[in-house]
Protein backbone atom coordinates (compact mmCIF):
# COMPACT_ATOMS: atom_id res chain seq x y z
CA UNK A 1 -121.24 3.85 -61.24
CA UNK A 2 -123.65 2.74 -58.39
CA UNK A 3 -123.98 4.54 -55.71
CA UNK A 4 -123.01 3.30 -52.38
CA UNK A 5 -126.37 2.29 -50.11
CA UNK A 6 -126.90 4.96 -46.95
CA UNK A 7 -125.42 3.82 -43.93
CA UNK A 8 -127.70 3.16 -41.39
CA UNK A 9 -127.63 3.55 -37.45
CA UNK A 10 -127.61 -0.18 -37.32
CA UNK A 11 -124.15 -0.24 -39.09
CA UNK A 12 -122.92 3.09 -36.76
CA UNK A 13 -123.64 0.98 -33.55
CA UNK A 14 -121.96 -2.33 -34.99
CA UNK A 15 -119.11 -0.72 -35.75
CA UNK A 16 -118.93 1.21 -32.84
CA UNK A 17 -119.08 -1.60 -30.94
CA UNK A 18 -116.01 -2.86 -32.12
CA UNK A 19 -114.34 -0.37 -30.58
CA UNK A 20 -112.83 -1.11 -26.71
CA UNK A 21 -115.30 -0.22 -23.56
CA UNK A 22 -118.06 1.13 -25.91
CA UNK A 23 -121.46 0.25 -24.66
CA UNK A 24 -125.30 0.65 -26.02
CA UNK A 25 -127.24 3.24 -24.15
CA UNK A 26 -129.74 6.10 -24.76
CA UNK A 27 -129.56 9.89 -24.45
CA UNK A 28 -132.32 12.18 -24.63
CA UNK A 29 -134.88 9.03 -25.24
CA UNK A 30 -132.76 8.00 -28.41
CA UNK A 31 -129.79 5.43 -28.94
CA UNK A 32 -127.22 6.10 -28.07
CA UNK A 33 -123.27 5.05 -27.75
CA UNK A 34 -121.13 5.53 -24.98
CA UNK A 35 -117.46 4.70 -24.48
CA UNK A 36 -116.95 4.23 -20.28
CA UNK A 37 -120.25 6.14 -19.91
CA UNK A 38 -119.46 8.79 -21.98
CA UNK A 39 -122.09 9.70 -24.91
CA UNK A 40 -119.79 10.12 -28.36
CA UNK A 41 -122.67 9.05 -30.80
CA UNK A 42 -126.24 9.49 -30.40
CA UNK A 43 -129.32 8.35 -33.47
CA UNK A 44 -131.69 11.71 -33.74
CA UNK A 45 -134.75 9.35 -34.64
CA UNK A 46 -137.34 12.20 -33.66
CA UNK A 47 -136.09 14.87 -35.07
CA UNK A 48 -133.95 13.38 -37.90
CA UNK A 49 -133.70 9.73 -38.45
CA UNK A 50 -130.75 10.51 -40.98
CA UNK A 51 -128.94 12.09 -38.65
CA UNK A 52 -126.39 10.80 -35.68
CA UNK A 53 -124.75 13.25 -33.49
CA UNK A 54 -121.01 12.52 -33.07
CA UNK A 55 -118.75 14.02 -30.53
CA UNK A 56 -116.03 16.43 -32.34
CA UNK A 57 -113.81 19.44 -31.17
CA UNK A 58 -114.79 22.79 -32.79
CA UNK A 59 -111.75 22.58 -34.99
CA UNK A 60 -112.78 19.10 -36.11
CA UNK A 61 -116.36 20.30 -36.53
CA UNK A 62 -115.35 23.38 -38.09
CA UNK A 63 -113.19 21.69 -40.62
CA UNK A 64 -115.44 19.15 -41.81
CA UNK A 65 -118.53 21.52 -42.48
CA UNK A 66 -115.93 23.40 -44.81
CA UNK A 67 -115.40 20.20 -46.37
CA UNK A 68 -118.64 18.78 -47.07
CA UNK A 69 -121.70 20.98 -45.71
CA UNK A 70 -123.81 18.70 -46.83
CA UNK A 71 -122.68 16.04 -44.91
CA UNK A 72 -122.04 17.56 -41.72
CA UNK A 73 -123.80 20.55 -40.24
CA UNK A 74 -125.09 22.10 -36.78
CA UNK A 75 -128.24 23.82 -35.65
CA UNK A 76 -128.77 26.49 -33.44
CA UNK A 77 -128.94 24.00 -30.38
CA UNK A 78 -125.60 22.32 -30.77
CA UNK A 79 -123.85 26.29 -31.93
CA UNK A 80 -121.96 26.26 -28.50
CA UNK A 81 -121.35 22.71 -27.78
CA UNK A 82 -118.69 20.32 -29.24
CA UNK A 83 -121.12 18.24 -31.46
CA UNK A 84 -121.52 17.51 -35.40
CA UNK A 85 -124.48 16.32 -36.86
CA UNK A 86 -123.81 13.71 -39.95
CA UNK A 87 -126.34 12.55 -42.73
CA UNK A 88 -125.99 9.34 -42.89
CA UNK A 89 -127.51 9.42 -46.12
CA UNK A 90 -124.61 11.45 -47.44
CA UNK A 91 -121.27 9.81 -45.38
CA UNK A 92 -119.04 7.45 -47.80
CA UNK A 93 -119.38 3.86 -46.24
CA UNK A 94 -115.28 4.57 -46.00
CA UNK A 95 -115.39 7.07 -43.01
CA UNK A 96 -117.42 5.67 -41.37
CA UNK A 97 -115.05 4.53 -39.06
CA UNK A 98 -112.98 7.14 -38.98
CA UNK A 99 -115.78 9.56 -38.16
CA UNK A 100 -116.62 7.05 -35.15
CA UNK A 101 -112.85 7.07 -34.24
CA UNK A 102 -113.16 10.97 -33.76
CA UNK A 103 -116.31 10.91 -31.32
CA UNK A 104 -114.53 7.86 -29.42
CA UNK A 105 -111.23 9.73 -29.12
CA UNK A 106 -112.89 12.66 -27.93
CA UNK A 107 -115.44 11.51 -25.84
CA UNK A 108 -112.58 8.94 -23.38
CA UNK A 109 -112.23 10.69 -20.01
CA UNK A 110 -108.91 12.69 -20.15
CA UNK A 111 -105.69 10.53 -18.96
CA UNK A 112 -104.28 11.93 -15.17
CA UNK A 113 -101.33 13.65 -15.21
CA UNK A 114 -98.66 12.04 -13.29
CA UNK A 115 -97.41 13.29 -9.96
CA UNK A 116 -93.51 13.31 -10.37
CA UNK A 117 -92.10 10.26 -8.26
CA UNK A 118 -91.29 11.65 -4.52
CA UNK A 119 -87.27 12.17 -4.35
């Protein structure tokens, strides 16, 4: 069986882009992917060209590093923050999109809770 090519940050922003309001940008220097100027993806060229860094809860981050720690993994610098690094050398072509469907969803500004109609 032949393995699937790496994905590269050329296919992360095209697909991204796909999604509604998501716009190029840069953050910290790098490319970078923000969905009504919010970052959810971001391309570590400097310090890791294999690596994007994709918006996720700590439950989301948490359960994917149990899942495959050699796909998705933190340093120090990102410990506190809700942020996963990804290999894109190691993500299946397949989840691709999901993966950028989890830093979108997170990343959208929080919906306004409506004030109850005046009686």
């Amino acid at each position: 069986m032949k393995r699937a090519q790496a994905i590269t940050f050329d296919a992360v922003r095209k697909a991204a882009l796909a999604f509604p309001d998501v716009a190029e940008s840069t953050s910290y220097g790098t490319p970078a992917l923000k969905v009504k100027g919010k970052l959810f993806v971001r391309w570590r060229t400097e310090e890791d060209p294999d690596t994007i860094v994709l918006k996720a809860t700590f439950e989301q981050r948490d359960e994917m590093m149990a899942a495959d720690p050699e796909t998705y993994f933190i340093t120090d610098h990102y410990r506190n923050y809700p942020w996963i690094l990804v290999r894109l050398s190691k993500v299946h072509p397949d989840a691709l999109r999901d993966l950028l469907q989890i830093g979108y969803r997170n990343a959208l500004p929080a919906k306004r809770a409506r004030k109850p109609a005046a009686r």
